[in-house]
C-alpha atoms as a PDB file:
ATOM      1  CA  UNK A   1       8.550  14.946  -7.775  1.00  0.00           C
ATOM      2  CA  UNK A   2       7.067  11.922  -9.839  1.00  0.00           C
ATOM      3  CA  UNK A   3       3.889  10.083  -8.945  1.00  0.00           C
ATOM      4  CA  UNK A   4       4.905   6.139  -8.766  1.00  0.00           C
ATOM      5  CA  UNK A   5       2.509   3.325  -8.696  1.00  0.00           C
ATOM      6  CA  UNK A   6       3.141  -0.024  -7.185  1.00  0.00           C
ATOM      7  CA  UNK A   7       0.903  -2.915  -7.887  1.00  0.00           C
ATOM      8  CA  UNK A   8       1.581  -6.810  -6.812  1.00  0.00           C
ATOM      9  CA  UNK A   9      -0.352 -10.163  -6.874  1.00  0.00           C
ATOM     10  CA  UNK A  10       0.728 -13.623  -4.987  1.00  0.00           C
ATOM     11  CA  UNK A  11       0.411 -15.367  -8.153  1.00  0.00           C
ATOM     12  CA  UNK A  12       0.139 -16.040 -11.802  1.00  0.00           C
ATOM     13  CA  UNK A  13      -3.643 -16.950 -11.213  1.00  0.00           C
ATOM     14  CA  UNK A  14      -3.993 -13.471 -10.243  1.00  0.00           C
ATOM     15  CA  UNK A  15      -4.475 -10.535 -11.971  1.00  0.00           C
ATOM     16  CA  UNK A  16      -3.238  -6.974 -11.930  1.00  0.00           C
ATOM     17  CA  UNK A  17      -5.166  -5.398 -14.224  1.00  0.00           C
ATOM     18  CA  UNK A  18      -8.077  -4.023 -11.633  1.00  0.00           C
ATOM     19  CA  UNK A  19      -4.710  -2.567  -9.195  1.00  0.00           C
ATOM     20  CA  UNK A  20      -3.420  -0.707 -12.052  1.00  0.00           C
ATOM     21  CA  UNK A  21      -6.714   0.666 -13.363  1.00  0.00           C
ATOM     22  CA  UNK A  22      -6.799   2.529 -10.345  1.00  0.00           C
ATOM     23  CA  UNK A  23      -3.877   3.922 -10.141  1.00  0.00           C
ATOM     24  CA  UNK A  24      -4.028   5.447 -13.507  1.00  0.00           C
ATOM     25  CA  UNK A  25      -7.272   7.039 -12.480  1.00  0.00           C
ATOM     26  CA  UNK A  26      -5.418   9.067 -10.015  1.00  0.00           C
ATOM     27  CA  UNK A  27      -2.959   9.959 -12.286  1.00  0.00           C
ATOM     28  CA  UNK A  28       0.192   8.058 -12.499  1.00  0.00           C
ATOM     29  CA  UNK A  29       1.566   7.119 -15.860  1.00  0.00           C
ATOM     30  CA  UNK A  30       1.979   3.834 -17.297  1.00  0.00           C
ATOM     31  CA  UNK A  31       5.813   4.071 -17.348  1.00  0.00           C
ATOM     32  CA  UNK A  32       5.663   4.362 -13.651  1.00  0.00           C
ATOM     33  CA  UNK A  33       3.591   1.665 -12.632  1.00  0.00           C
ATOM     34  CA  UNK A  34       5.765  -1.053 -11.198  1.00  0.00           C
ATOM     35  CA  UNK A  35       4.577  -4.603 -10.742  1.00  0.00           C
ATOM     36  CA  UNK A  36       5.301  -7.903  -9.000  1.00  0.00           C
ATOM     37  CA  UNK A  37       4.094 -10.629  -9.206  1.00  0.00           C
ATOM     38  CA  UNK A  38       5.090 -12.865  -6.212  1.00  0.00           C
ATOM     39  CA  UNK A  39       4.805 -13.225  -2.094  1.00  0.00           C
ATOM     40  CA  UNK A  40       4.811 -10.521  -0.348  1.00  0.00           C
ATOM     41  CA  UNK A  41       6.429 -12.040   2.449  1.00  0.00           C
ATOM     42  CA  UNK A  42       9.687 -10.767   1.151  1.00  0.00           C
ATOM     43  CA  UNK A  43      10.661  -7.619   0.089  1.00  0.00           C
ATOM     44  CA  UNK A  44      12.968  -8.863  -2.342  1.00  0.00           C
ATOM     45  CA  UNK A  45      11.206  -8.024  -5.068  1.00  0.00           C
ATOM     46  CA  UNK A  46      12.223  -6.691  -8.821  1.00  0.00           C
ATOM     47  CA  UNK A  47       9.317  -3.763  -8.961  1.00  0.00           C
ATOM     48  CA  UNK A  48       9.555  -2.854  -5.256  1.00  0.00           C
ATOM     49  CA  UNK A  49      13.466  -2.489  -5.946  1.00  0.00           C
ATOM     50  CA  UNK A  50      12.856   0.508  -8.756  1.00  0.00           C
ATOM     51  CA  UNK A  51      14.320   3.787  -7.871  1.00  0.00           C
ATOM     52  CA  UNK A  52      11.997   5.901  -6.499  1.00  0.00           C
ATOM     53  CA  UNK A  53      14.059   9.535  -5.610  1.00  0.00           C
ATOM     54  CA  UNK A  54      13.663  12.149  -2.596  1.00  0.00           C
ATOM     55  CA  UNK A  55      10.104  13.716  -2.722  1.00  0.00           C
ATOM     56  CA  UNK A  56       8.272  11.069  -5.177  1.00  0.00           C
ATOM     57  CA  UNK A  57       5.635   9.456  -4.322  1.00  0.00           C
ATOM     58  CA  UNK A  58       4.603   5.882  -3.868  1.00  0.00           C
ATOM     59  CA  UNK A  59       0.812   4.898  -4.411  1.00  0.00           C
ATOM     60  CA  UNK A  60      -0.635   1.454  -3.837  1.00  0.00           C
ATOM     61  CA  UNK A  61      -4.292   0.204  -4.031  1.00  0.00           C
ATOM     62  CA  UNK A  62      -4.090  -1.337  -0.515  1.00  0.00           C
ATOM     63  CA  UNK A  63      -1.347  -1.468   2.376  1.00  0.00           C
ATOM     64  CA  UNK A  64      -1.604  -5.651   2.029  1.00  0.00           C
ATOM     65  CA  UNK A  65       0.094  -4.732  -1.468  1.00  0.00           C
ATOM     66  CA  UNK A  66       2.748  -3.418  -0.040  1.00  0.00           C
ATOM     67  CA  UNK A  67       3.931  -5.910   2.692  1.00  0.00           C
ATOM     68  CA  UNK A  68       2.673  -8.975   4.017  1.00  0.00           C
ATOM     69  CA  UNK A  69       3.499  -8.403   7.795  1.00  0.00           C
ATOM     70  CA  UNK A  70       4.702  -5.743  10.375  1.00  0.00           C
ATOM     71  CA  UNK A  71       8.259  -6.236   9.810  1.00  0.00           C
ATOM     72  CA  UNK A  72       8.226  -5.730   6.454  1.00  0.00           C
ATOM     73  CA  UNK A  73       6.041  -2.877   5.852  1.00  0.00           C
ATOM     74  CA  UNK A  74       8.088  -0.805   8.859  1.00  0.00           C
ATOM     75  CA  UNK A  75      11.477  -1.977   6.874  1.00  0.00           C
ATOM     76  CA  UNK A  76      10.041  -0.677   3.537  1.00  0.00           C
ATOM     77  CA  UNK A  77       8.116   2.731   4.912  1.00  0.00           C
ATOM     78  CA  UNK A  78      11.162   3.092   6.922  1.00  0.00           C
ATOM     79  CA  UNK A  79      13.750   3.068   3.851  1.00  0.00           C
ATOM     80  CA  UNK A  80      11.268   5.164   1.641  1.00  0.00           C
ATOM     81  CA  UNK A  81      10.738   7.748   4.573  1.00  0.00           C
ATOM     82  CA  UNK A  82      14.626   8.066   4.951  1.00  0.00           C
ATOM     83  CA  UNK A  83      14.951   8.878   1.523  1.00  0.00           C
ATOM     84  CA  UNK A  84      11.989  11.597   1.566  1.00  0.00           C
ATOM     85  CA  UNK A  85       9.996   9.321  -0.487  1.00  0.00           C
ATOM     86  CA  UNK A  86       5.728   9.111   0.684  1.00  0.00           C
ATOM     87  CA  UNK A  87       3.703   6.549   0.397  1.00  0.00           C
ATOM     88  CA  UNK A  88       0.108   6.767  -0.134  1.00  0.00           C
ATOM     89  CA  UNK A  89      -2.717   4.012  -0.161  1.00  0.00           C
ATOM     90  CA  UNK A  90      -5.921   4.500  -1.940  1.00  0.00           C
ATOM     91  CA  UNK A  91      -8.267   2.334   0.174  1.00  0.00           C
ATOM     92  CA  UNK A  92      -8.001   3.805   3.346  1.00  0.00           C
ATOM     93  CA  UNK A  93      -6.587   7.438   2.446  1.00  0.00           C
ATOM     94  CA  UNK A  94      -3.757   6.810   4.585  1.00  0.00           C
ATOM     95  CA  UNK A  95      -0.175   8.530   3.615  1.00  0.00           C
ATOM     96  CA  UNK A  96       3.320   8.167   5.175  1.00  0.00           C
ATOM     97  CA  UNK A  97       3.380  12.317   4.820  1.00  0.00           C
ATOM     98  CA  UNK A  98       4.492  13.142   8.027  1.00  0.00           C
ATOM     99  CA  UNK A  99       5.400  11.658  11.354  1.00  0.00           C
ATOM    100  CA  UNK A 100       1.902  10.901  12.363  1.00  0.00           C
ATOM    101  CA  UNK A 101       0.861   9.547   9.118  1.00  0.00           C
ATOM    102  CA  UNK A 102       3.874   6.809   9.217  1.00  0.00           C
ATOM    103  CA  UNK A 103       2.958   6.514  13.103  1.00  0.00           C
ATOM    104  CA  UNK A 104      -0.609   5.026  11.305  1.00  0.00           C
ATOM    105  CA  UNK A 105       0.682   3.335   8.942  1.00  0.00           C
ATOM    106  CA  UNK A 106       3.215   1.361  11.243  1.00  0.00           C
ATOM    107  CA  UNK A 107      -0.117   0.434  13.854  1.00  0.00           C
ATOM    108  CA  UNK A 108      -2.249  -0.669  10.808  1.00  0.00           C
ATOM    109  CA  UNK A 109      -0.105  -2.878   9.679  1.00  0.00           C
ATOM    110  CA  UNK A 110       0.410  -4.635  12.593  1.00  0.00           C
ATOM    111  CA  UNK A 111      -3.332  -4.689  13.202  1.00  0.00           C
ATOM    112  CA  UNK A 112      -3.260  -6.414   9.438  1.00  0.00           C
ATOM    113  CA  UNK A 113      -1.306  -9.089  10.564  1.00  0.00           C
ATOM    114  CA  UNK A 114      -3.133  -9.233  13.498  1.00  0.00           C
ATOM    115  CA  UNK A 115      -5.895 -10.244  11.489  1.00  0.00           C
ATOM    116  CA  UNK A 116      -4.266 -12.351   9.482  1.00  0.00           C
ATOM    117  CA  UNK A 117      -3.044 -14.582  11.652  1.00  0.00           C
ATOM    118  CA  UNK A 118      -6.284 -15.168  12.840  1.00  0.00           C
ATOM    119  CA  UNK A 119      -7.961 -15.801   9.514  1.00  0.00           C
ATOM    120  CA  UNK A 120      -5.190 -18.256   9.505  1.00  0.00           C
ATOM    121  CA  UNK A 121      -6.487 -19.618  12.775  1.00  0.00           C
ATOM    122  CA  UNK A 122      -9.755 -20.083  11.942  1.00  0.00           C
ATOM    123  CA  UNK A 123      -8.878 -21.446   9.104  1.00  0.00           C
ATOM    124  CA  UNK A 124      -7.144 -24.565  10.428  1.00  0.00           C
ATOM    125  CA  UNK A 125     -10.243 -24.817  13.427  1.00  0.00           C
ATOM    126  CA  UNK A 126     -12.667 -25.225  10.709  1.00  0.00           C
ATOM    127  CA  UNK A 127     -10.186 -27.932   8.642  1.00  0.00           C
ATOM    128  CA  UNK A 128     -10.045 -29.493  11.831  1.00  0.00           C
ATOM    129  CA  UNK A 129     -13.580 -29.544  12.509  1.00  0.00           C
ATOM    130  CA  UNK A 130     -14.586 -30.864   9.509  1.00  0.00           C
ATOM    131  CA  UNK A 131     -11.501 -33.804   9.780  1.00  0.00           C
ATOM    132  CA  UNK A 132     -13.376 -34.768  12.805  1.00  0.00           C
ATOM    133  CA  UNK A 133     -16.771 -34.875  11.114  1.00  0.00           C
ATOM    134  CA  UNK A 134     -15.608 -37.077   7.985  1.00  0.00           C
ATOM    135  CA  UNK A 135     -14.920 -34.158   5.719  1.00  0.00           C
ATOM    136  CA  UNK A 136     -12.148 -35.725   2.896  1.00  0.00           C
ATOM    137  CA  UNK A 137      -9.844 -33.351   1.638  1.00  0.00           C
ATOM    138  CA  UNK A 138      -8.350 -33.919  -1.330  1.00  0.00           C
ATOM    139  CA  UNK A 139      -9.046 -34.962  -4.829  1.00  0.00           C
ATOM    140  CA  UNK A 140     -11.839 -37.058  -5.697  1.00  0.00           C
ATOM    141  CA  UNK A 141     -11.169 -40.836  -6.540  1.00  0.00           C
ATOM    142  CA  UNK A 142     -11.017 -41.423 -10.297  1.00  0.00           C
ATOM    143  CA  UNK A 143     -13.213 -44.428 -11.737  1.00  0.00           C
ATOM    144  CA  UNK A 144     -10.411 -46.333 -12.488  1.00  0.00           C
ATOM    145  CA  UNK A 145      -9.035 -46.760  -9.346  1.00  0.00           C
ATOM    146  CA  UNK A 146     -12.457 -47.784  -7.914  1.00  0.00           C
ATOM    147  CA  UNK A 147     -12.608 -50.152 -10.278  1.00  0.00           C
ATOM    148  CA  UNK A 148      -8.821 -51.348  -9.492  1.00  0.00           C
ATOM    149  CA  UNK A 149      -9.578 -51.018  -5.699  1.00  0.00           C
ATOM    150  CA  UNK A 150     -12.982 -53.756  -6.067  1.00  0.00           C
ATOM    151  CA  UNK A 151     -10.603 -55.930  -8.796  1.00  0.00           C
ATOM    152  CA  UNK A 152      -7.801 -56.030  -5.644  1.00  0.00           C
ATOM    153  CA  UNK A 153     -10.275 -56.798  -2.999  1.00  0.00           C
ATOM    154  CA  UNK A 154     -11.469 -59.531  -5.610  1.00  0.00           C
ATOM    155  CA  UNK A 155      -7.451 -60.553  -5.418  1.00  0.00           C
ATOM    156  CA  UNK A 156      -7.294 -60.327  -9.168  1.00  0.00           C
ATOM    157  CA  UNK A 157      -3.727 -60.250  -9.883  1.00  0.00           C
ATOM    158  CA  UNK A 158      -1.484 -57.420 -10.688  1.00  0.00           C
ATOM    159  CA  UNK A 159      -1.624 -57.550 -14.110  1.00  0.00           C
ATOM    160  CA  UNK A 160      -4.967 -58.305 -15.213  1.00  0.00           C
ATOM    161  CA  UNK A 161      -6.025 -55.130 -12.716  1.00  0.00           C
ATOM    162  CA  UNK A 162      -3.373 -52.774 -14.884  1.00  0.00           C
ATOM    163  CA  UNK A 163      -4.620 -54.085 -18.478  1.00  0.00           C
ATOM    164  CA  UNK A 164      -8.691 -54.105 -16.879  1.00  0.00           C
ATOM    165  CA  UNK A 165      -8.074 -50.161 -15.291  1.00  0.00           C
ATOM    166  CA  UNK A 166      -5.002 -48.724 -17.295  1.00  0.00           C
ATOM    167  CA  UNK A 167      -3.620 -48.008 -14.011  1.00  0.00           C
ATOM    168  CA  UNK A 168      -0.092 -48.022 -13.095  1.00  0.00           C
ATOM    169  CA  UNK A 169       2.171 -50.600 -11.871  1.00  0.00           C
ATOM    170  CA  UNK A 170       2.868 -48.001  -9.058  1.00  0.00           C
ATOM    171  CA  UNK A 171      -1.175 -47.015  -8.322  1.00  0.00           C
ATOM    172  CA  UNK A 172      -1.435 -50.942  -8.468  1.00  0.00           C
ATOM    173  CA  UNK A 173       0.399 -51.117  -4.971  1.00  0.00           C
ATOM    174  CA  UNK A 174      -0.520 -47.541  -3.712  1.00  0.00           C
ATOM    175  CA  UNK A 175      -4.104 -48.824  -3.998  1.00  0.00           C
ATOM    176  CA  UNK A 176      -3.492 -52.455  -2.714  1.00  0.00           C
ATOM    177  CA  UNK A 177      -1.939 -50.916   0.353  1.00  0.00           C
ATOM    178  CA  UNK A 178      -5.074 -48.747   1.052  1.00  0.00           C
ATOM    179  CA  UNK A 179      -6.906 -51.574   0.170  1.00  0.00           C
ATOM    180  CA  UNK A 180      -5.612 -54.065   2.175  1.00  0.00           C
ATOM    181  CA  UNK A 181      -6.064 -51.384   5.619  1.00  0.00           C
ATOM    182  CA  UNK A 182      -9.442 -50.232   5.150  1.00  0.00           C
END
């Protein structure tokens, strides 16, 4: 039997570092702490695919970790159940030893998504909302293209406004077009 640790992040922005902390405090090894860092949307990932053998054990920081949605996480404690290999998650306690404890496992992570997908709701009501009340998204405008957009509404030509602002023979037009609507 081998303790194995699993840690992942979305992205490169991320970090791992405060995942694998605590799974060294309850006692897995650095050579058996397996990372990823990508979505975890797919399964299809390089630490997720190390061997893991009958009667090991998994242990992640948080189910999320894991899998993003339902599917997955049934599909991967599923395969790891099959093969007598537990999972255990240190936020909640919860463990796949045991029917009942995969039972929970498979009904949290639905509730997850659940949750998720209204996040994601919200999310897009409040973008909305503010749409409606003016809110621009976006980057800010640079000062060079407010100075290009006044020189175009002054109908300077083309290029006096690119040696004035620096701006591109491309922005030129972008701008003029935006210009010319508002």
């Amino acid at each position: 039997m081998a303790l194995l640790g699993y840690a992942r992040v979305s992205t490169s922005h991320q970090k791992l570092t405060v995942q694998i902390t605590e799974l060294k405090s309850v006692g897995v090894r650095d050579d058996r702490i397996f990372t990823d860092i990508m979505s975890g949307a797919t399964d299809e990932r390089e630490g997720l695919q190390r061997r893991a053998e009958k009667d090991d054990i998994i242990i992640c920081t948080k189910m999320d970790r894991l899998g993003r949605n339902t599917a997955d996480m049934i599909h991967i404690v599923d395969a790891c159940y099959k093969k007598g290999i537990a999972i255990r998650f240190l936020e909640n306690g919860l463990s796949t030893e045991g029917t009942m404890g995969k039972m929970v496992i498979q009904i949290l992570a639905a509730v997850a998504e659940a949750e998720r997908e209204r996040i994601l709701e919200r999310t897009n009501d409040g973008r909305i909302a503010a749409m409606a009340a003016g809110v621009k998204f976006g980057r800010k405008p640079h000062k060079k293209s407010e100075i290009a957009r006044e020189l175009i509404h002054q109908n300077q030509s083309v290029s006096f406004v690119m040696e004035r602002t620096g701006i591109s023979r491309a922005t030129y037009f972008r701008l003029k077009k935006h210009t010319c609507l508002a």
